[in-house]
Structure formats: structure tokens, C-alpha cells
Protein backbone atom coordinates (compact mmCIF):
# COMPACT_ATOMS: atom_id res chain seq x y z
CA UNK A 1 -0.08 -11.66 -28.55
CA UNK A 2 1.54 -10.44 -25.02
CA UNK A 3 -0.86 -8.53 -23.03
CA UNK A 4 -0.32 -5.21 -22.58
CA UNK A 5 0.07 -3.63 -18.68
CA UNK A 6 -0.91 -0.04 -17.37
CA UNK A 7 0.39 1.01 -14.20
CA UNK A 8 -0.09 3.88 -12.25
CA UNK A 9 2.09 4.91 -9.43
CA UNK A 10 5.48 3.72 -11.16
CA UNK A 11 7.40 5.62 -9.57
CA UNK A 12 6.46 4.71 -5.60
CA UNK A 13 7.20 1.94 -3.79
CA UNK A 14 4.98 -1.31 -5.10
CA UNK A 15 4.28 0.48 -8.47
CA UNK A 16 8.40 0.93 -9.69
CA UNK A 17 8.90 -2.69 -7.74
CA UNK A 18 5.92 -3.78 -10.07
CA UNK A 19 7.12 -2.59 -13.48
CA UNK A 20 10.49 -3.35 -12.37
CA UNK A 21 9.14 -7.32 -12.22
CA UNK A 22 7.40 -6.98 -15.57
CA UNK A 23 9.71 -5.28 -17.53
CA UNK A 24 12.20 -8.61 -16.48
CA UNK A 25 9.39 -10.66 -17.80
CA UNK A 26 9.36 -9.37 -21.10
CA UNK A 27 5.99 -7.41 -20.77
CA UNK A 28 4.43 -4.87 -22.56
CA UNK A 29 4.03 -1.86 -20.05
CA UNK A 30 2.80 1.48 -20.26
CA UNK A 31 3.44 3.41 -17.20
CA UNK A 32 1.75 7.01 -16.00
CA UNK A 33 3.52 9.23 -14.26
CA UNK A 34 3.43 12.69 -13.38
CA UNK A 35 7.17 13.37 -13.08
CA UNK A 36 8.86 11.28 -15.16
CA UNK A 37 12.35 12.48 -14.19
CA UNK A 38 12.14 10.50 -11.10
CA UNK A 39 11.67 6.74 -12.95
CA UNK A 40 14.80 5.23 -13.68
CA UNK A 41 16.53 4.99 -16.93
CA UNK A 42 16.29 1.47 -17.24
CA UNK A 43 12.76 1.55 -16.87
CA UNK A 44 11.55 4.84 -18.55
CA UNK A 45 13.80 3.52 -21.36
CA UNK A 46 12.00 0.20 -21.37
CA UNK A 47 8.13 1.26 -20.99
CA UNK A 48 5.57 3.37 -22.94
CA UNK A 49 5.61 6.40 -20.70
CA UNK A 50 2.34 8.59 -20.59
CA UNK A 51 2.79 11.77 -18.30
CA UNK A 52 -0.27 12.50 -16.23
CA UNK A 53 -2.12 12.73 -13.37
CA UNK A 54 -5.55 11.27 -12.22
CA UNK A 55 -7.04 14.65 -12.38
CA UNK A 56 -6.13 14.99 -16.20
CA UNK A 57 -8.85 13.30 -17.95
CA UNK A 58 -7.31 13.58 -21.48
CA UNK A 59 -4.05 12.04 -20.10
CA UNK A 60 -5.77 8.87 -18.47
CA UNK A 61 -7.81 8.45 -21.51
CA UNK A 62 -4.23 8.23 -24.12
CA UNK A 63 -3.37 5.94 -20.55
CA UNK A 64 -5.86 2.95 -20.49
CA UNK A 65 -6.59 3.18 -24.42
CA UNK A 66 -5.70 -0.35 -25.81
CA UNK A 67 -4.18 -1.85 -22.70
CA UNK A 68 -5.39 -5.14 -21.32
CA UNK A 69 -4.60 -5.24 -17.48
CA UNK A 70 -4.37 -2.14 -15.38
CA UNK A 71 -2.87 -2.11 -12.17
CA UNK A 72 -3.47 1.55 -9.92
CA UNK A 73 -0.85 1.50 -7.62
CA UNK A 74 -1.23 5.33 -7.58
CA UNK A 75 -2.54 6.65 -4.29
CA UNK A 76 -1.87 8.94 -1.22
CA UNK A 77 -0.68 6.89 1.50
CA UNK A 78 0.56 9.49 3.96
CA UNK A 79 -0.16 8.37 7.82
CA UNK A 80 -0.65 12.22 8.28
CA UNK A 81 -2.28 14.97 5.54
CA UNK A 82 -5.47 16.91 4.66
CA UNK A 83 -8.78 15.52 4.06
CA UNK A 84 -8.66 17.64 0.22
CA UNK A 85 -5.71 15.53 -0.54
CA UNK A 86 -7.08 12.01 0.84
CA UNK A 87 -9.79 12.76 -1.28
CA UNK A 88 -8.03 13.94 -4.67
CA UNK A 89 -5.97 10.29 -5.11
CA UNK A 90 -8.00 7.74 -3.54
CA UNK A 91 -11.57 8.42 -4.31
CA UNK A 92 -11.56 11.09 -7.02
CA UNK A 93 -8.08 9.61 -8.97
CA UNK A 94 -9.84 5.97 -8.56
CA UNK A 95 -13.14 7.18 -10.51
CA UNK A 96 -11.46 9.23 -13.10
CA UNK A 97 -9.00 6.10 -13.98
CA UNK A 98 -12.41 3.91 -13.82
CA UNK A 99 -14.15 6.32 -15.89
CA UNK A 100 -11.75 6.80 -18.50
CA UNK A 101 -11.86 2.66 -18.90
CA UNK A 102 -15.54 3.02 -19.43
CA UNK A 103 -15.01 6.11 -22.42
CA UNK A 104 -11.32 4.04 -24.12
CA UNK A 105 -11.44 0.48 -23.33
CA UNK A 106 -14.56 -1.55 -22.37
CA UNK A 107 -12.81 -4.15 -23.53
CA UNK A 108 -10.45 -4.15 -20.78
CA UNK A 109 -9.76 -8.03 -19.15
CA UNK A 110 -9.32 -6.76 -15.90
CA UNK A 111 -8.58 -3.31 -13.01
CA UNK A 112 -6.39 -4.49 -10.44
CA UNK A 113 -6.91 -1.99 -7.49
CA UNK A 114 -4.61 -1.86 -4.27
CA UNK A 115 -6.46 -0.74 -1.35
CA UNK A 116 -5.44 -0.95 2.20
CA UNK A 117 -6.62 -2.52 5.48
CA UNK A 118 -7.00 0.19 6.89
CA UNK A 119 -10.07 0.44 5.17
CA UNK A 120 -11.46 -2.05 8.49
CA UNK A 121 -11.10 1.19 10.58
CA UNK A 122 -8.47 -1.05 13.17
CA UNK A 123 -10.70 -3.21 14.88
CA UNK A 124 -9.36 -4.85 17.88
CA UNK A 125 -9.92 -8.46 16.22
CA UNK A 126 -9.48 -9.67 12.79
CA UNK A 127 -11.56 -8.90 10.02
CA UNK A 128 -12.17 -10.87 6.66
CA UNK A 129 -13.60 -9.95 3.93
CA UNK A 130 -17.44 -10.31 4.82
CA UNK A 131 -16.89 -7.65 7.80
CA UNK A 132 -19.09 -4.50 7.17
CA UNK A 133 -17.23 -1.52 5.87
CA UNK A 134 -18.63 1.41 8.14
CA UNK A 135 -17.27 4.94 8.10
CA UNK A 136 -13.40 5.26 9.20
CA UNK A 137 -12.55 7.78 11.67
CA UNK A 138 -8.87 8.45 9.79
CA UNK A 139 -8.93 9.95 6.55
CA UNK A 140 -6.56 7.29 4.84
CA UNK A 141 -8.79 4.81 5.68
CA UNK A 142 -11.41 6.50 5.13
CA UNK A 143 -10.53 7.80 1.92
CA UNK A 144 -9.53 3.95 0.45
CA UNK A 145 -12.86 2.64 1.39
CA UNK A 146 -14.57 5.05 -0.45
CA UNK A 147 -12.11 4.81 -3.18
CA UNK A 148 -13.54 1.03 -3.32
CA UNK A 149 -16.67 1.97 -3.85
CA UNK A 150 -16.48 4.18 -6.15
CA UNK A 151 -14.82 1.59 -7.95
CA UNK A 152 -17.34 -1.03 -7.44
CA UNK A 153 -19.99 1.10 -8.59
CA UNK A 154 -18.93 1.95 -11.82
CA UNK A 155 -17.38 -1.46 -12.71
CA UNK A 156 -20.33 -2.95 -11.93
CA UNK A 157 -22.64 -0.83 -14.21
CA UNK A 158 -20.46 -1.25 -16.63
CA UNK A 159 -18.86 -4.33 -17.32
CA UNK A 160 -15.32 -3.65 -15.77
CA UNK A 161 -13.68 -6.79 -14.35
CA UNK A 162 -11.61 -5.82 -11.11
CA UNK A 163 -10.20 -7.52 -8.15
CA UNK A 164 -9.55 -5.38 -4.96
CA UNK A 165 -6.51 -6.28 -2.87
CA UNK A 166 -6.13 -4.82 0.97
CA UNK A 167 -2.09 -5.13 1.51
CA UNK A 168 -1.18 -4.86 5.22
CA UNK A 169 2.25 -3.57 6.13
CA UNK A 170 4.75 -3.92 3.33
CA UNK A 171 8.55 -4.50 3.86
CA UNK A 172 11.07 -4.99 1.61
CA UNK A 173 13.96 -2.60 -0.19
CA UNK A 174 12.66 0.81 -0.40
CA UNK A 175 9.44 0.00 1.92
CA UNK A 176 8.98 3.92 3.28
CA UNK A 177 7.54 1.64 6.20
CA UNK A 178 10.97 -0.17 6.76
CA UNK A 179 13.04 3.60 6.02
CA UNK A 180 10.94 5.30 8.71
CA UNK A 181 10.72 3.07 11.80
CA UNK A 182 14.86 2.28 10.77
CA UNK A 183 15.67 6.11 11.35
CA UNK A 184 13.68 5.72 15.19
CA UNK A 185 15.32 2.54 15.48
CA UNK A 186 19.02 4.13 14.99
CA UNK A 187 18.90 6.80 16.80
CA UNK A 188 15.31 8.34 17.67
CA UNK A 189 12.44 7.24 19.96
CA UNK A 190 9.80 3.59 18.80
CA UNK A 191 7.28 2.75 20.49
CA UNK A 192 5.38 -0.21 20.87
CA UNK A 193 2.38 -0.79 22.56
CA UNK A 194 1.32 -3.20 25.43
CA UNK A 195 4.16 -4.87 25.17
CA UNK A 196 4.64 -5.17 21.50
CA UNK A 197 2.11 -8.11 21.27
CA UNK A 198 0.01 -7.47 18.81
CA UNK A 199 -0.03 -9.05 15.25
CA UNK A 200 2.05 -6.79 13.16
CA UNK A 201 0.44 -7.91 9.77
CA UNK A 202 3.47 -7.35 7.33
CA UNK A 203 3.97 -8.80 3.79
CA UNK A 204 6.55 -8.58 1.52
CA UNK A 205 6.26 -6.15 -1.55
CA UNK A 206 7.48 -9.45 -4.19
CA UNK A 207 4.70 -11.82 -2.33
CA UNK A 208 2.37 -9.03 -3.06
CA UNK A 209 3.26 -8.47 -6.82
CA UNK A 210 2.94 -12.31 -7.36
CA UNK A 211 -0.66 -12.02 -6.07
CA UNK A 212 -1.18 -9.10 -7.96
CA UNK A 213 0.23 -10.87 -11.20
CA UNK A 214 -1.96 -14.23 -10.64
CA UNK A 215 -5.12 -11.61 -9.95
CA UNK A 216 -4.90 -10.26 -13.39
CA UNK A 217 -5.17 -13.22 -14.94
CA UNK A 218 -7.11 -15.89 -12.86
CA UNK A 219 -10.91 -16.27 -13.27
CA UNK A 220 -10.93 -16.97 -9.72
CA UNK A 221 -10.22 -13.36 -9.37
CA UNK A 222 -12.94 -11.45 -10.73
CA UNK A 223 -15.04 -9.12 -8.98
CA UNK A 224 -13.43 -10.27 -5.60
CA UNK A 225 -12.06 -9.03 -3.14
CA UNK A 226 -9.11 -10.12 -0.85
CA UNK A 227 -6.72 -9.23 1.96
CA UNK A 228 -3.45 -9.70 1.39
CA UNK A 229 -0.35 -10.71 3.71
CA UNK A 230 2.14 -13.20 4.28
CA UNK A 231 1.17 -15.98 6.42
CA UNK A 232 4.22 -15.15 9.21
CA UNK A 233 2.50 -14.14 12.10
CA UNK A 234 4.79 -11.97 14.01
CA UNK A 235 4.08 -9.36 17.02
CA UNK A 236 4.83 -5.73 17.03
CA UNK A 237 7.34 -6.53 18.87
CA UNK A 238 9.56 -9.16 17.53
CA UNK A 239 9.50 -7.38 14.37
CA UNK A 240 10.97 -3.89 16.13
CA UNK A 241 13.49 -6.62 18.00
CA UNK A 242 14.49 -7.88 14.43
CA UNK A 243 14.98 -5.14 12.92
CA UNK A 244 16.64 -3.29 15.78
CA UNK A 245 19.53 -5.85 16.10
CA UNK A 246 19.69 -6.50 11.85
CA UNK A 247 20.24 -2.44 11.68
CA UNK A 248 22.51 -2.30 14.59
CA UNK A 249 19.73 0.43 15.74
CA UNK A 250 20.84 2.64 19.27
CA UNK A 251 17.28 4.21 19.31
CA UNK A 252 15.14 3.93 22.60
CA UNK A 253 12.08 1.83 22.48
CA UNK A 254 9.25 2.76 25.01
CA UNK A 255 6.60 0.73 25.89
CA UNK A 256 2.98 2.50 26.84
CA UNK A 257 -0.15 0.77 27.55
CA UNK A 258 -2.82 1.71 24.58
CA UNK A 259 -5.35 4.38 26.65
CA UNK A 260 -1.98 6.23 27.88
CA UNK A 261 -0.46 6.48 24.18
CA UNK A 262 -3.98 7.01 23.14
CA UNK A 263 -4.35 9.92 25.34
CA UNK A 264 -0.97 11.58 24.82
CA UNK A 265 -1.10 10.91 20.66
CA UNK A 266 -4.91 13.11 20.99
CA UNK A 267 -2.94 15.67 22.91
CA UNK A 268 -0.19 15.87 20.49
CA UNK A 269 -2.27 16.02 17.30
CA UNK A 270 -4.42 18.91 18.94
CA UNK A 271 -2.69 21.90 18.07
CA UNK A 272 -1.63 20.83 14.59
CA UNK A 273 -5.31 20.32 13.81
CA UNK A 274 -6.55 23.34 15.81
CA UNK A 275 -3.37 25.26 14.43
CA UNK A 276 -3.41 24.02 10.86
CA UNK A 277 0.67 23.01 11.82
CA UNK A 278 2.27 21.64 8.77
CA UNK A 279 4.81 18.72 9.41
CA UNK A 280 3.43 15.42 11.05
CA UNK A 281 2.90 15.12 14.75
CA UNK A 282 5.97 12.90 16.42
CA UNK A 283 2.44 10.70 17.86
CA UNK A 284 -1.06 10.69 16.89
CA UNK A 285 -4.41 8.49 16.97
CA UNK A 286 -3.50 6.35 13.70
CA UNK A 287 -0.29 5.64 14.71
CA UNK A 288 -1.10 4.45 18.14
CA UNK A 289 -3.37 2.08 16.14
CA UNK A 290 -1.55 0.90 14.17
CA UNK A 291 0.72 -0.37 16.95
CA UNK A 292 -2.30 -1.19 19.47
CA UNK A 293 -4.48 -2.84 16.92
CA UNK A 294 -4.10 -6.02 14.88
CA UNK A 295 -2.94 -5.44 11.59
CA UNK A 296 -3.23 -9.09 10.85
CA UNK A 297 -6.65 -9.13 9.07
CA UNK A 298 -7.54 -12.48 7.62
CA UNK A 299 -5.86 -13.77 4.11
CA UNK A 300 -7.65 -17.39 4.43
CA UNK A 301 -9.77 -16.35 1.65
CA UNK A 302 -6.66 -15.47 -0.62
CA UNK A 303 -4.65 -18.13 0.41
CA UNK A 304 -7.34 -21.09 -0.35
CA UNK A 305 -7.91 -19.51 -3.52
CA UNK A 306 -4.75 -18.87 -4.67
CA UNK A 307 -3.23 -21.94 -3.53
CA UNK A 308 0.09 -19.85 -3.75
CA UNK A 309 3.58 -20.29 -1.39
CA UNK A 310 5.13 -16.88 -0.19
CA UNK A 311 8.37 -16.13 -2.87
CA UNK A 312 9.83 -14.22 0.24
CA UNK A 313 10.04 -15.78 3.95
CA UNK A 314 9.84 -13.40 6.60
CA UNK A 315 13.86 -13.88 7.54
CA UNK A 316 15.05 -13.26 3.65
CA UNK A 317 12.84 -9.99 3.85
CA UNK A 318 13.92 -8.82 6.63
CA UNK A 319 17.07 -9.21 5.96
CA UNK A 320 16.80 -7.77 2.70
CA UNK A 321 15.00 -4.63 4.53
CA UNK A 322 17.56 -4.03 6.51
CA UNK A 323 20.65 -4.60 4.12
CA UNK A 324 18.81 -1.55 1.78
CA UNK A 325 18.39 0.15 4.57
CA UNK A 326 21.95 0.07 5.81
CA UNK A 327 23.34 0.51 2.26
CA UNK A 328 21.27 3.94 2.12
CA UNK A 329 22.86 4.83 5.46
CA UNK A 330 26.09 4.46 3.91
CA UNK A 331 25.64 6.24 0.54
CA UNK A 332 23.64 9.08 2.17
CA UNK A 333 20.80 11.36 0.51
């Protein structure tokens, strides 16, 4: 019998790429969405489609009932938002999914969980998996390391085998990552950061669905946890270069040493904090970390594990970033 595949979030980025990969596999897949208007025919018409939210308890319960391998793409990944909102998806959502596994399907072979990096807090070296989690001074991070937790905590007292994957920066077609630095490339203002050298951490969304695919079914798998992203290692700043010259971009690129962007981002975010400002600040704190602090976190542990080869090089994906990219220039909104 074919196992049978929840996933949340089927409708962003990794979770339609995802279902999109399993429905060409011939899978069984139940999807939950809240607005199912905005998955695609092809896929709505080819999936069991529950409509939810992680906050409806009776809807995530008719959700995981009977399936065998969950995968919760579902989160808030917004560089800039509310605590509240941080805290609805990505700790609350996370025990509500985990808790309606417990009440429908202790039986379930395994909760495949997509976390973030961030999660490390942006250290200025490296982290594996060993590194102590301590409290993250951005809410996104924040917010996914609690979300682990939770999770831990109740698969643990109950049974649930999970695996926990930390994804780093994720291009490919449709990558909101790729879409938004494109638009500063072409025509706005990018920045990099003392000199664009350090490790930009990026992976593929197809390298990261095969690793979430051999997750759900290796025993090597279970109960671990593992960062995930492609073993290129490219700089800030060759990717920006790449892309830049792949787009055709006309943007200006500025250069600022880390305490002077760190020091004009804290100025920026001030009044939309103090203010309650909606929109996102055109700098602030995370950002400049993102682009001052390595992003590439260790995958050794993955990679031995796995013993897997990257599907997508970093050329082909760039390339095929910045061909979708283009082509959305072209057809518009």
C-alpha cells in the first residue's frame, strides 16, 4: 500500500514545490490549506484537500487522521511582523498539528518539521547541531526555536517519530528570497556587508525536498535533527554578482561595514517599533545579519548521513532563479 502524505503550507513556496514533486510521483497527498483558491488546479484537482488552519483543532484532526508521513511546511516566515503573529504559526500552529497526531494518529511513521537557522540566533561562526539553543533576540528566530521544542516535547512523551530540518537560504523558481533581492537588484538599492564576504548559506528548494523525502522514510532519520544546505559555499557577494548580471539588474549595490549598517538598521527600525508603523523598514537588525553573519551553518552531519549528491548545482539554480524571475518581469502581476 502507498503511503499516504499530509502537508501543510501547500500553497507557499517549499510546501506547493513539495506536493508539486509528489503528486509527479504518484503519491497519495492530502494537503491543508486555508484558502484553497490560491492552489493550482492541477494540484487541488490531484490531492485530498482539507481547508484549515492550525488554530482549528477540528480541521487538523480530519487533517492528520489516517495519514502516514506529515510534512509542516506551514509557518510565518516574514523577516519583519508582530511577536502575536510569530507566535500563532510557529509555536502555537506546531503544537496544535503535534497534538492533534497524539488525539487521530499515534500510529503515525513519522512528522517532518522545517525549521530555520535562524533558530542559532546568527552567530558570527558556524554552528552544528550540538550548539546550545539560547534565547533569539528576533522574533522569527525566536519563534522557530520554540516551535522545536514544543515539538520535541510532545513527540517525545508520546511516541511521535520526527526529524527537524534547519533550511538556510532557499533559491529556486518562486523563492520570495530570489523575487525580493531581484526587485533591489533591477532597479532599487542591495546591500552587502564588509565586502560581501560572508558565507551566504543558500540551498536549492528540489535539494531540500529530496532530503525531506529520504527523512520520512530513513531510520537514520528519527528523532534527529539536521541543518540543511547545499554544499556550494558562496559569499554574499558573488551570489548578489550572479544574480545581478543573470537578471540584467541596474540597481545600486552599497557596501557598509557591519557596526555602521548595524547602527543605521537600529535607527531605522526605531520609529516603526516606537510608532507601531505598519510596512517593513527599508533596513533593520535581522537583515543586517543576515548579510553580516554566516548563514553557512554546518550540514556535515546531514551530508555523512545521508550520503546524498545535490539534484541542483548552484549554476543550474541560479540560473533557473533568475529565468522565473525574468519571465515574471515579463508577464507582470
Amino acid at each position: 500500500m502507498k503511503p499516504e502524505f499530509l502537508v501543510t503550507g501547500a500553497t507557499g513556496f517549499v510546501g506547493r514545490r513539495l506536493v508539486e514533486r509528489l503528486v509527479a510521483m504518484g503519491a497519495d497527498v492530502r494537503v491543508l490549506v486555508r484558502q484553497p483558491e490560491k492552489l493550482p488546479t492541477h494540484l487541488s484537482s490531484a490531492c485530498e484537500v482539507i481547508v484549515g488552519d492550525l488554530d482549528k483543532p477540528a480541521s487538523l484532526e480530519a487533517a492528520v487522521a489516517g495519514v502516514d508521513v506529515i510534512f509542516h511546511c506551514a509557518a510565518n516566515v516574514r523577516t519583519w511582523d508582530k511577536w502575536p503573529a510569530y507566535e500563532a504559526a510557529n509555536i502555537r500552529g506546531v503544537e496544535s498539528l503535534a497534538r492533534a497526531v497524539v488525539r487521530c494518529n499515534p500510529g503515525l511513521q513519522r512528522f517532518i518539521h522545517l525549521s530555520s537557522v535562524d533558530v542559532y540566533g546568527f552567530p558570527v561562526e558556524p554552528a552544528d547541531e550540538t550548539a546550545i539553543l539560547d534565547k533569539v533576540d528576533y522574533p522569527y528566530g525566536e519563534s522557530k526555536r520554540q516551535g522545536e521544542l514544543r515539538l520535541r516535547q510532545i513527540a517525545e512523551v508520546h511516541g511521535i517519530p520526527y526529524t527537524i530540518l534547519r533550511p538556510t537560504n532557499i533559491i529556486g523558481p518562486r523563492s520570495p528570497f530570489i523575487e525580493r533581492i531581484g526587485n533591489e537588484l533591477m532597479s532599487g538599492l542591495m546591500l552587502t556587508i564588509d565586502g560581501g564576504g560572508v558565507h551566504a548559506g543558500l540551498l536549492h528548494v528540489d535539494n531540500l525536498i529530496d532530503y525531506m523525502h529520504w527523512a520520512a522514510f530513513s531510520e537514520l532519520s528519527v528523532n534527529e535533527i539536521f541543518n540543511v544546505r547545499d554544499r556550494c559555499e558562496v559569499s554574499w557577494g558573488r551570489f548578489i554578482d550572479d544574480l545581478r548580471v543573470l537578471i540584467g539588474g541596474r540597481g545600486w549595490v552599497i557596501d557598509l561595514p557591519f557596526i555602521v549598517a548595524d547602527t543605521a538598521a537600529h535607527a531605522l527600525a526605531m520609529p516603526y517599533r516606537a510608532l507601531r508603523l505598519t510596512g517593513e523598514p527599508m533596513l533593520h537588525p535581522l537583515i543586517v545579519r543576515i548579510f553580516g553573519r554566516t548563514c553557512g551553518h554546518s550540514a556535515d552531519k546531514l551530508w555523512s548521513i545521508s550520503n546524498m549528491e545535490a539534484r541542483v548545482s548552484y549554476e543550474q539554480g541560479m540560473a533557473e532563479s533568475a529565468a522565473w524571475f525574468l519571465d515574471g518581469k515579463v508577464r507582470g502581476p
